[in-house]
N, C-alpha and C. Protein backbone atom coordinates (compact mmCIF):
# COMPACT_ATOMS: atom_id res chain seq x y z
N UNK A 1 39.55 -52.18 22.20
CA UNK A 1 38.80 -53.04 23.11
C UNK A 1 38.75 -52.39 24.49
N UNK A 2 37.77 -52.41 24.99
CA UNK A 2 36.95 -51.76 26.29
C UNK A 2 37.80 -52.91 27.53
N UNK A 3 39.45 -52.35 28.48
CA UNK A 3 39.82 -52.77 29.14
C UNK A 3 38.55 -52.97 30.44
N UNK A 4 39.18 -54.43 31.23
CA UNK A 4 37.93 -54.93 32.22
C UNK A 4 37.94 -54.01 33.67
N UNK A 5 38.90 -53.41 33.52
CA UNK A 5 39.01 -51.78 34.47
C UNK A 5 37.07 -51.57 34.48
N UNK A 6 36.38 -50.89 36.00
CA UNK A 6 35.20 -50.61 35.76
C UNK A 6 35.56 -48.76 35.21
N UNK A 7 34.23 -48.32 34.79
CA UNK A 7 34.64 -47.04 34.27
C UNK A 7 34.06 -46.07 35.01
N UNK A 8 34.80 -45.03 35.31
CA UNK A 8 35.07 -43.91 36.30
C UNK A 8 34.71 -42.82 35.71
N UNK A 9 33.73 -41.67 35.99
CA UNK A 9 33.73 -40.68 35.45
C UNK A 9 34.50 -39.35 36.60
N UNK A 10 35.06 -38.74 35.75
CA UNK A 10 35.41 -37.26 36.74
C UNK A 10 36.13 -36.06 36.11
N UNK A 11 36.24 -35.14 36.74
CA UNK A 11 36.86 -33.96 36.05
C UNK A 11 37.91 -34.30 34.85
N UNK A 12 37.89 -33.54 33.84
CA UNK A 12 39.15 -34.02 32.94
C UNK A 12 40.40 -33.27 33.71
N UNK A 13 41.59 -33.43 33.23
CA UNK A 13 42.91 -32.99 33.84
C UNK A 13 43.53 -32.79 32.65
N UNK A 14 44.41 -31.83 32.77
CA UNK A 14 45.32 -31.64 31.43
C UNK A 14 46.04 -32.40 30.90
N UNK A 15 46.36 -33.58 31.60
CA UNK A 15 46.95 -34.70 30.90
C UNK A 15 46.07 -35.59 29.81
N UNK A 16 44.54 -35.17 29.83
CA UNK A 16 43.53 -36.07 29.78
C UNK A 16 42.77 -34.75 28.01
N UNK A 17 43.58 -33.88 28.23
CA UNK A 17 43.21 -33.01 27.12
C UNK A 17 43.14 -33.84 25.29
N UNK A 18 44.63 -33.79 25.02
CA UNK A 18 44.81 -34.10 24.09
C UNK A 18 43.89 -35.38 23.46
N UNK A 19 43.82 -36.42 24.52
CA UNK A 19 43.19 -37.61 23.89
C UNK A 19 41.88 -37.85 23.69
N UNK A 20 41.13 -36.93 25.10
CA UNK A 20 39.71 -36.54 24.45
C UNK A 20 39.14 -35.88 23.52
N UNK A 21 40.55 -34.84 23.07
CA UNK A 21 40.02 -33.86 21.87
C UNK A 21 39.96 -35.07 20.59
N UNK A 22 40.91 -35.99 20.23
CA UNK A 22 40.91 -36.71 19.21
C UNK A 22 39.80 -37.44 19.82
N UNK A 23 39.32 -38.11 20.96
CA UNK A 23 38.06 -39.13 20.68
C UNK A 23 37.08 -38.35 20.15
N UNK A 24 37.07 -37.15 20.78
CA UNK A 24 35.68 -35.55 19.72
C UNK A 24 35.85 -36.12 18.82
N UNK A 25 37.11 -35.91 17.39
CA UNK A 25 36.82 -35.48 16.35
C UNK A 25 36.72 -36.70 15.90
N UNK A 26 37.18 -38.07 16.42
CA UNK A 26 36.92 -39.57 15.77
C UNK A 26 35.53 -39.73 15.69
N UNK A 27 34.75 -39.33 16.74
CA UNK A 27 33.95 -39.36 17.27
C UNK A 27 32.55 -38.55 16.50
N UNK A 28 32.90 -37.30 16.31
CA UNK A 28 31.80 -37.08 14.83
C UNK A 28 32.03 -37.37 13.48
N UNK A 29 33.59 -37.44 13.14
CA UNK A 29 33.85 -37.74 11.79
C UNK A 29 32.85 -39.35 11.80
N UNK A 30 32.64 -40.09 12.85
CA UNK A 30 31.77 -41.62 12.38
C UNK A 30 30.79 -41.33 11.80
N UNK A 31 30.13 -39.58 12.31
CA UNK A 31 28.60 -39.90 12.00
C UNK A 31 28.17 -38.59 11.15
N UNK A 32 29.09 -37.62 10.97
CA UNK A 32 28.93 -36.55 10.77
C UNK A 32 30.00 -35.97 9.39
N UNK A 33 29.66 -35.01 8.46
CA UNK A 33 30.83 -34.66 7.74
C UNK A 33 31.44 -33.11 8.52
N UNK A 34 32.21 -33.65 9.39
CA UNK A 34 32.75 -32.59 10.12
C UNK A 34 33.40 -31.34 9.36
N UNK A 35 33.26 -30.39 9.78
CA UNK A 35 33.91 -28.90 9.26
C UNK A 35 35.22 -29.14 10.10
N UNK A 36 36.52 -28.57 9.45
CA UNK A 36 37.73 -28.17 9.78
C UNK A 36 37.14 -27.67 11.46
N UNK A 37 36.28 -26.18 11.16
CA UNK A 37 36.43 -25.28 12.53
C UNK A 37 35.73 -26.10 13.69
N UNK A 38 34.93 -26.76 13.10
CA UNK A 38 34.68 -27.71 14.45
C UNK A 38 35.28 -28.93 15.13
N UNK A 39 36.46 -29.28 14.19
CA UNK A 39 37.52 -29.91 14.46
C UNK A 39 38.28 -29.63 15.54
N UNK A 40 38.38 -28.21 15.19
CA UNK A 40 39.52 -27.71 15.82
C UNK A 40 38.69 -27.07 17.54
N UNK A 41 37.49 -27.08 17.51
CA UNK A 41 36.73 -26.43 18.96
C UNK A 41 36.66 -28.09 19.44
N UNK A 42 36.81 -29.11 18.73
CA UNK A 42 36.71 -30.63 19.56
C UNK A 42 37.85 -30.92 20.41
N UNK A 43 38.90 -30.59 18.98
CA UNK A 43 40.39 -30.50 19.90
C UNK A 43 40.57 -29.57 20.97
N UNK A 44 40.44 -28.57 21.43
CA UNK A 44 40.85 -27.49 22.40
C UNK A 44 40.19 -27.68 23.71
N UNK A 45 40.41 -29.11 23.89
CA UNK A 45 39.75 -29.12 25.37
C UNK A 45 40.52 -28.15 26.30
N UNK A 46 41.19 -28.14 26.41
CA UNK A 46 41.90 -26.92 27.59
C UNK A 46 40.82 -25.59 27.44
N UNK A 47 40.59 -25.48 26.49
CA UNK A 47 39.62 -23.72 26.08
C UNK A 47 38.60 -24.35 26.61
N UNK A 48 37.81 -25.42 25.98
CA UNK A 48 36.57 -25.45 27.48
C UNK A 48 36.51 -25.83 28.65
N UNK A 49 37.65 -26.49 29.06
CA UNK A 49 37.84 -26.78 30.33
C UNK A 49 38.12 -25.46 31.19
N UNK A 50 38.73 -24.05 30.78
CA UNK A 50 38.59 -23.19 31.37
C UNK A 50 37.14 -22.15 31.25
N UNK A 51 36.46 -22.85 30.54
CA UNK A 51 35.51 -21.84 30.40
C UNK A 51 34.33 -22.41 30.70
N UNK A 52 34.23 -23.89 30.33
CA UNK A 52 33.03 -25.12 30.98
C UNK A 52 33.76 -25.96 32.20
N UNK A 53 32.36 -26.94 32.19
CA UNK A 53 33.08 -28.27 33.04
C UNK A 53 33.36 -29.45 32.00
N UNK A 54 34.65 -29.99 31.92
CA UNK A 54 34.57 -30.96 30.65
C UNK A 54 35.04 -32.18 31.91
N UNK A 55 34.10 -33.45 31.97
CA UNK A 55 34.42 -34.39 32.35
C UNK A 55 34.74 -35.47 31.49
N UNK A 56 35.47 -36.34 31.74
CA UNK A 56 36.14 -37.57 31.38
C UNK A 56 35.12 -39.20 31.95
N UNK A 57 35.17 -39.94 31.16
CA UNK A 57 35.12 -41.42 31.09
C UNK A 57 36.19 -41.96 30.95
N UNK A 58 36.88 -42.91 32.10
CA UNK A 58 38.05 -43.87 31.92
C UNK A 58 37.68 -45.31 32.62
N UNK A 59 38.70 -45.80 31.62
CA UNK A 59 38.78 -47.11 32.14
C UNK A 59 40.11 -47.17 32.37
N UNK A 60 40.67 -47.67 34.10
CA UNK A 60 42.10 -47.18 34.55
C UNK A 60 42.70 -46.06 34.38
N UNK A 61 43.45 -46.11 33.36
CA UNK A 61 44.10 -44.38 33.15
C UNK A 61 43.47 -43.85 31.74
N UNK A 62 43.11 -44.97 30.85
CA UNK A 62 42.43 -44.53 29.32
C UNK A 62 40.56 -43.96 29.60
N UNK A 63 41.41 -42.93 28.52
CA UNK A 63 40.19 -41.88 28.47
C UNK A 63 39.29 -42.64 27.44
N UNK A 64 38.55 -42.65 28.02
CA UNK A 64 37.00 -43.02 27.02
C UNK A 64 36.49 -42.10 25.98
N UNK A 65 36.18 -41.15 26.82
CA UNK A 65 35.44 -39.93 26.39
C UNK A 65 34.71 -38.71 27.32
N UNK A 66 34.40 -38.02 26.71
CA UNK A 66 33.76 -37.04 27.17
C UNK A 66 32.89 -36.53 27.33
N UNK A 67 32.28 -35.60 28.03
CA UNK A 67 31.47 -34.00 27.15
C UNK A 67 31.43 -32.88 27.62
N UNK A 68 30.82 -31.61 27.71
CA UNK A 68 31.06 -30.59 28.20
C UNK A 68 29.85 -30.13 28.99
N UNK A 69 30.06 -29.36 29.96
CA UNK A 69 28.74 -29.22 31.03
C UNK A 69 28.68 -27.38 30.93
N UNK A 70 28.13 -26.64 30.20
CA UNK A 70 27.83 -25.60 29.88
C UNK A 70 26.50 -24.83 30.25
N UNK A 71 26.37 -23.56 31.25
CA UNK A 71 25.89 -23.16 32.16
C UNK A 71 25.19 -22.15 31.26
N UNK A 72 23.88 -21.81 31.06
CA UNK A 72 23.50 -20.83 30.15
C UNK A 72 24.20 -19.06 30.35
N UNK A 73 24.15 -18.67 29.00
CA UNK A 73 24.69 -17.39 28.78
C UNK A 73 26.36 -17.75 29.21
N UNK A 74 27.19 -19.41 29.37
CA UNK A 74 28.15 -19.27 29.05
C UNK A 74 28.66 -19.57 27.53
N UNK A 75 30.06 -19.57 27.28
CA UNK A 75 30.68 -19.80 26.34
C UNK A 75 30.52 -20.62 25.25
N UNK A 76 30.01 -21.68 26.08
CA UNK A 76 29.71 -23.45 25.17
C UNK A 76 28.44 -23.38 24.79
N UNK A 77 27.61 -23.07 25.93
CA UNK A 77 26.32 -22.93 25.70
C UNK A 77 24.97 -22.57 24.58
N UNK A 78 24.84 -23.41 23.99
CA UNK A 78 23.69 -22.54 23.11
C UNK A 78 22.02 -22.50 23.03
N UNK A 79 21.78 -23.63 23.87
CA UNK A 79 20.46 -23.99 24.05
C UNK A 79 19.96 -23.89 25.46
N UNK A 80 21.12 -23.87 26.80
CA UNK A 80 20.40 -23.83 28.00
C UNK A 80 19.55 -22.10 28.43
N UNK A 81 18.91 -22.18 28.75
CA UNK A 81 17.73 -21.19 29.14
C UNK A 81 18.00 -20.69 30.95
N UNK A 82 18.25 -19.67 31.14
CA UNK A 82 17.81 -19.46 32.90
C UNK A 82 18.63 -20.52 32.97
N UNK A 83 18.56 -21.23 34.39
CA UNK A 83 19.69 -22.25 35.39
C UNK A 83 19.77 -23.44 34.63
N UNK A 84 19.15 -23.90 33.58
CA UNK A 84 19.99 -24.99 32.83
C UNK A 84 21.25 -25.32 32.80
N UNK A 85 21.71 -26.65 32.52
CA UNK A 85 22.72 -26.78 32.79
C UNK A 85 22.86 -27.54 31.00
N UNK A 86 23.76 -27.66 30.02
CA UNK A 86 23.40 -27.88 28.70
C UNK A 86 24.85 -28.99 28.79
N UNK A 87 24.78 -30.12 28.24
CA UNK A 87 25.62 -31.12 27.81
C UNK A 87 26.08 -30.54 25.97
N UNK A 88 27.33 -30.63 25.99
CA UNK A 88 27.86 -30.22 24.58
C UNK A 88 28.79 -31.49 24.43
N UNK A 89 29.28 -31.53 23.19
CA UNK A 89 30.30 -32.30 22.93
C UNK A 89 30.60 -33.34 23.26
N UNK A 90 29.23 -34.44 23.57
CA UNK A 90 29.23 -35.58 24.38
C UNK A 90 30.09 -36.71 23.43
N UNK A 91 30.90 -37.10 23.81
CA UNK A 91 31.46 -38.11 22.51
C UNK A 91 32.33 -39.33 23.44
N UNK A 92 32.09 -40.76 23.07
CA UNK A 92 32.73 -41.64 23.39
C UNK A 92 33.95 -42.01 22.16
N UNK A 93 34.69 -43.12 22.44
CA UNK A 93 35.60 -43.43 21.25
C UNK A 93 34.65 -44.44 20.48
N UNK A 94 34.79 -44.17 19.18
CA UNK A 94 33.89 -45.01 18.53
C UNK A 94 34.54 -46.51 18.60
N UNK A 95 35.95 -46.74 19.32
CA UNK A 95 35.98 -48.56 19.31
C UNK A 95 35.66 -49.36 20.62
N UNK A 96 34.97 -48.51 21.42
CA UNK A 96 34.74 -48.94 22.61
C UNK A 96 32.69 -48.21 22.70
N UNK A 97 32.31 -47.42 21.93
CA UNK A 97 30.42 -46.92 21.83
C UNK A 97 29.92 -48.52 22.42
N UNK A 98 28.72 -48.45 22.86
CA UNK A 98 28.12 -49.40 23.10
C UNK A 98 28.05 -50.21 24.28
N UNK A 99 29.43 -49.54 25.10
CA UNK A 99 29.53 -50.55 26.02
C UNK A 99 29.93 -49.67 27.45
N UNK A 100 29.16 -48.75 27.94
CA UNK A 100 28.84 -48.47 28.86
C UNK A 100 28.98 -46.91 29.32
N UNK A 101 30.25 -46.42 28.43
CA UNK A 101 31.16 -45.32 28.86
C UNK A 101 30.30 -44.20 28.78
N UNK A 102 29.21 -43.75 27.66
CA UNK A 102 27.94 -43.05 27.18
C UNK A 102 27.48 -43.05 28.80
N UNK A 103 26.72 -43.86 28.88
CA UNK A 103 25.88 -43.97 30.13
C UNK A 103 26.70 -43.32 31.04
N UNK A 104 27.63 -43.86 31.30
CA UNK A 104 28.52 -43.52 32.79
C UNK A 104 29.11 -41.89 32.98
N UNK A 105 29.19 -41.45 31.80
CA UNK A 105 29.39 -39.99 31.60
C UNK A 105 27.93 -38.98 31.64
N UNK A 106 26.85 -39.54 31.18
CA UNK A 106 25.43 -38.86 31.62
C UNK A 106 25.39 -38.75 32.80
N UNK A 107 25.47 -40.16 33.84
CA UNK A 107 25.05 -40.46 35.35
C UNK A 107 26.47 -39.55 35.72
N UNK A 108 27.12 -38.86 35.30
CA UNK A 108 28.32 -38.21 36.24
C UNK A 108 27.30 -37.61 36.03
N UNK A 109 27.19 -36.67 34.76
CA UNK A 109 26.69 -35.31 34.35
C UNK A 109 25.51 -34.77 35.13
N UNK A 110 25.06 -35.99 35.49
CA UNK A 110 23.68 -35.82 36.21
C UNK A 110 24.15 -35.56 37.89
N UNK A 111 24.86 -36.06 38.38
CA UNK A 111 25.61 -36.20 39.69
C UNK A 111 26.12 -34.82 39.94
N UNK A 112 26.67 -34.27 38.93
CA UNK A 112 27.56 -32.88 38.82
C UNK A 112 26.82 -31.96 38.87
N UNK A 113 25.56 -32.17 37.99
CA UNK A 113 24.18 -31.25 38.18
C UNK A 113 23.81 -30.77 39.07
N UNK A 114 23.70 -32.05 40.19
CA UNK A 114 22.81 -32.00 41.30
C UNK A 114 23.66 -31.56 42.38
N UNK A 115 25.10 -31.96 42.48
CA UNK A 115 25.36 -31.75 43.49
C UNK A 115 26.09 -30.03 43.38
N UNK A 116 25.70 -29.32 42.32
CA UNK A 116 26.28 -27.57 41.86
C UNK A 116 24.84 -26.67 41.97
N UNK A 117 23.44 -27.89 42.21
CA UNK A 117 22.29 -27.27 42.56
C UNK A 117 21.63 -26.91 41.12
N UNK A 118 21.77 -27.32 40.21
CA UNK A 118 21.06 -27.08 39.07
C UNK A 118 19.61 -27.92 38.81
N UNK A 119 19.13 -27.79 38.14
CA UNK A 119 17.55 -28.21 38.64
C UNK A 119 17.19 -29.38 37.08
N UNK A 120 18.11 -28.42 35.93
CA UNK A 120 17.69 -29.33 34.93
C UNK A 120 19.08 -29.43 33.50
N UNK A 121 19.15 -30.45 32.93
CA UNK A 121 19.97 -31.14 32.06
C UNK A 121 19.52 -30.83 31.21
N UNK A 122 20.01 -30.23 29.66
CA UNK A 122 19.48 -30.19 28.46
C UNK A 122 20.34 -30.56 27.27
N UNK A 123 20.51 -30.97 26.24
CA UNK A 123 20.93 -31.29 25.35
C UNK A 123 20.48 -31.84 23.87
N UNK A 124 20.80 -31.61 22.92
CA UNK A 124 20.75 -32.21 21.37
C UNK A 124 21.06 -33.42 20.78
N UNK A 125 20.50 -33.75 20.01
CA UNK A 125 21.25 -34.43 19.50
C UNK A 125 21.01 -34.32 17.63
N UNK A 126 21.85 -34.85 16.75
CA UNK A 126 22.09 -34.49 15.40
C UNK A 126 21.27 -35.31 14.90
N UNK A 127 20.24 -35.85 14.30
CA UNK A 127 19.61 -36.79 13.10
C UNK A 127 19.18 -36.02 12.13
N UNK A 128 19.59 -37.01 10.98
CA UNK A 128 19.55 -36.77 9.73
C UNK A 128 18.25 -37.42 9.18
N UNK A 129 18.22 -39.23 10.21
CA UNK A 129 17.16 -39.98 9.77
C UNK A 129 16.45 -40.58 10.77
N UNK A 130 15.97 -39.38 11.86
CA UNK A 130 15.24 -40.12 12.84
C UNK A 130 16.01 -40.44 13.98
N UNK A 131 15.26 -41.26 14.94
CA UNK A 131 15.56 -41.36 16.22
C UNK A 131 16.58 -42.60 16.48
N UNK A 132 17.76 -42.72 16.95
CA UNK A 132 18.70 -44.13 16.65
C UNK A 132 18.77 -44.41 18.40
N UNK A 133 20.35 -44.78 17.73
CA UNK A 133 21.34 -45.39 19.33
C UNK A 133 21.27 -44.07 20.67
N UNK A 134 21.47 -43.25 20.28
CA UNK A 134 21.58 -42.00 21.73
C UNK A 134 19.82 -41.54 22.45
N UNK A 135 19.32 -41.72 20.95
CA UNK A 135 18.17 -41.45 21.52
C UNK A 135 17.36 -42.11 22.75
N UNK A 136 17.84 -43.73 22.80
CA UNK A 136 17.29 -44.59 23.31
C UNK A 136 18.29 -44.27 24.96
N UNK A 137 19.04 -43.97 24.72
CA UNK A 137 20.06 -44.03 25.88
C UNK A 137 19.13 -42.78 26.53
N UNK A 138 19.57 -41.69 25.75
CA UNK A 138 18.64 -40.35 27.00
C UNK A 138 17.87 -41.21 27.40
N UNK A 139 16.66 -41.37 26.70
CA UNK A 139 15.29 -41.57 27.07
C UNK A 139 15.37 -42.87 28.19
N UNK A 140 15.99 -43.76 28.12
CA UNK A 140 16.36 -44.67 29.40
C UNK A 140 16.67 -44.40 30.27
N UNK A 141 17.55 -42.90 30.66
CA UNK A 141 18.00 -42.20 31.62
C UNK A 141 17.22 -41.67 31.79
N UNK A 142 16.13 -41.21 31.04
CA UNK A 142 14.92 -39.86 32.06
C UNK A 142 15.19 -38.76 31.05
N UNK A 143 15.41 -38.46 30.51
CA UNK A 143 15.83 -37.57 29.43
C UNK A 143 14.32 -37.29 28.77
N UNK A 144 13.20 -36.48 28.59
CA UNK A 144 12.47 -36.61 28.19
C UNK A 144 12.17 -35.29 26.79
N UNK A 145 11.96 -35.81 25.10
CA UNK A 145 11.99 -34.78 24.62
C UNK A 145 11.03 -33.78 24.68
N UNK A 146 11.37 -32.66 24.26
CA UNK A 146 10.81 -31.48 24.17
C UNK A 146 10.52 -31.36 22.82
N UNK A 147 9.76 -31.52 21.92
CA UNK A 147 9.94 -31.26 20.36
C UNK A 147 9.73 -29.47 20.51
N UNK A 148 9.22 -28.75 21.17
CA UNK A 148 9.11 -26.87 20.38
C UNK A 148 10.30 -26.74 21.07
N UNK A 149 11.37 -27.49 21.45
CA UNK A 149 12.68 -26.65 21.13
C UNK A 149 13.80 -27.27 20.18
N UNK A 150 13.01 -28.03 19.52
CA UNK A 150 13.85 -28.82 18.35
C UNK A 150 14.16 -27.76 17.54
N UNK A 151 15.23 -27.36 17.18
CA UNK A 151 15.80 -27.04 15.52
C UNK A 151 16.42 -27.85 14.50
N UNK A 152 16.95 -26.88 13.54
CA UNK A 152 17.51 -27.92 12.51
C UNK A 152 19.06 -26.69 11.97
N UNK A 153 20.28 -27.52 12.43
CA UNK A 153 21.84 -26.93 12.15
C UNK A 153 21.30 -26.11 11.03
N UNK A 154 22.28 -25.57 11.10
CA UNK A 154 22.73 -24.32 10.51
C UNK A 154 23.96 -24.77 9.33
N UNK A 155 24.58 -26.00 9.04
CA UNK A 155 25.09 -26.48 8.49
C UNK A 155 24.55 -27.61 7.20
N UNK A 156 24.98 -27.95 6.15
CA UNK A 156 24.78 -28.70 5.26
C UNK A 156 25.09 -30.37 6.20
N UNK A 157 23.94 -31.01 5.59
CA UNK A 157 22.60 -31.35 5.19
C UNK A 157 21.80 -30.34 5.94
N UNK A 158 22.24 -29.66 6.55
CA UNK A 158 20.99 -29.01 7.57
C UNK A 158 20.24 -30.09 8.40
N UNK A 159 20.39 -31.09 9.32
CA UNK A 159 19.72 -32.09 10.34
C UNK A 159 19.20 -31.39 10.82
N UNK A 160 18.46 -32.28 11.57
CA UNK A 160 17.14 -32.33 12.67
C UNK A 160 18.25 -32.20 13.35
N UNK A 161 18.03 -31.62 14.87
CA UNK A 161 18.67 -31.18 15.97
C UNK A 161 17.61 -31.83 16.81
N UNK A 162 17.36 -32.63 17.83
CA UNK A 162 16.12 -33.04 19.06
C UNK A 162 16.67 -32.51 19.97
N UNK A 163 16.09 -32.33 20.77
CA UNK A 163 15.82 -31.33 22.14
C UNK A 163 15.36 -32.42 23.14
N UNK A 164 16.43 -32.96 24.24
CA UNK A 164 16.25 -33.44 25.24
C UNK A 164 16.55 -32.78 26.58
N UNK A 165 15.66 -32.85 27.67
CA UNK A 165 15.79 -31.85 29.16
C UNK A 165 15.69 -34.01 30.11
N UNK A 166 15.93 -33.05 31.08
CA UNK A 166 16.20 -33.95 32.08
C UNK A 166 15.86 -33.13 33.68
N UNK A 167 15.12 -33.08 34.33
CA UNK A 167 14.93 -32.39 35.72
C UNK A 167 16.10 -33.68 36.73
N UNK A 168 16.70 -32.91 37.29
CA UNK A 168 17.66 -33.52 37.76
C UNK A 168 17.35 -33.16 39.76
């Protein structure tokens, strides 16, 4: 249950590692048949926190969730282009989805954007069957898709991948 704490987004901290890596992997195992190795890149927030920006969603001291803010031609990165700025690993806890923490971690992401001088937001998302719950969230935020940079994983089922940018 989503404590009545309002929710705070900001840098993660190493204390804040471990519990976001398990909301990751709770967090695709809901929707996804996760691979071991991507298990284990959900868990290692410390490895992208030194190599991305990984911010946090809390309510008081509990971590919500996350995602990763990945700068093209870095580490995390696989879709940002030139000064893009690419959202990875966006994941709330699935017993608290729905109720605000999503949003409040974009509007950092977007805040973090702007104020490091980046011009534009990009990110994916996984469907198997079309456009759902996240889709509606970008697109409420300004998130507008791009379909010619849609792909489709590289993994079994092989999904639709959508392609959302954001000028920030």
């Amino acid at each position: 249950m989503l404590p009545t704490a309002r929710i705070t987004v900001d840098l993660a901290r190493a204390e804040d590692f471990e519990r976001a890596g398990e909301i990751g992997v709770a967090a695709y195992r809901a929707v996804l048949d996760l691979s071991e190795e991507y298990a284990d890149a959900l868990r290692d927030v410390a490895a992208r926190a030194a190599d991305a920006v990984v911010l946090v969603a809390r309510s008081g001291r509990e971590v919500l969730g996350s995602l990763t803010l990945a700068a093209a031609g870095g580490a995390y990165a696989q879709l940002a282009r030139g000064d893009e700025l690419e959202v990875r690993m966006f994941t709330v806890d699935p017993a608290v989805q729905r109720r605000g923490a999503g949003e409040a971690l974009l509007r950092g992401a977007v805040e973090w954007a702007q104020e490091q001088g980046y011009p534009a937001l990009v990110l994916s998302v996984v469907s198997s069957d079309g456009p759902g719950t996240p889709h509606r969230l970008y697109e409420r935020l300004g998130f507008r898709r791009v379909p010619s940079r849609d792909y489709v994983g590289d993994w079994e089922p092989h999904p639709q991948m959508w392609f959302y940018e954001l000028t920030v």
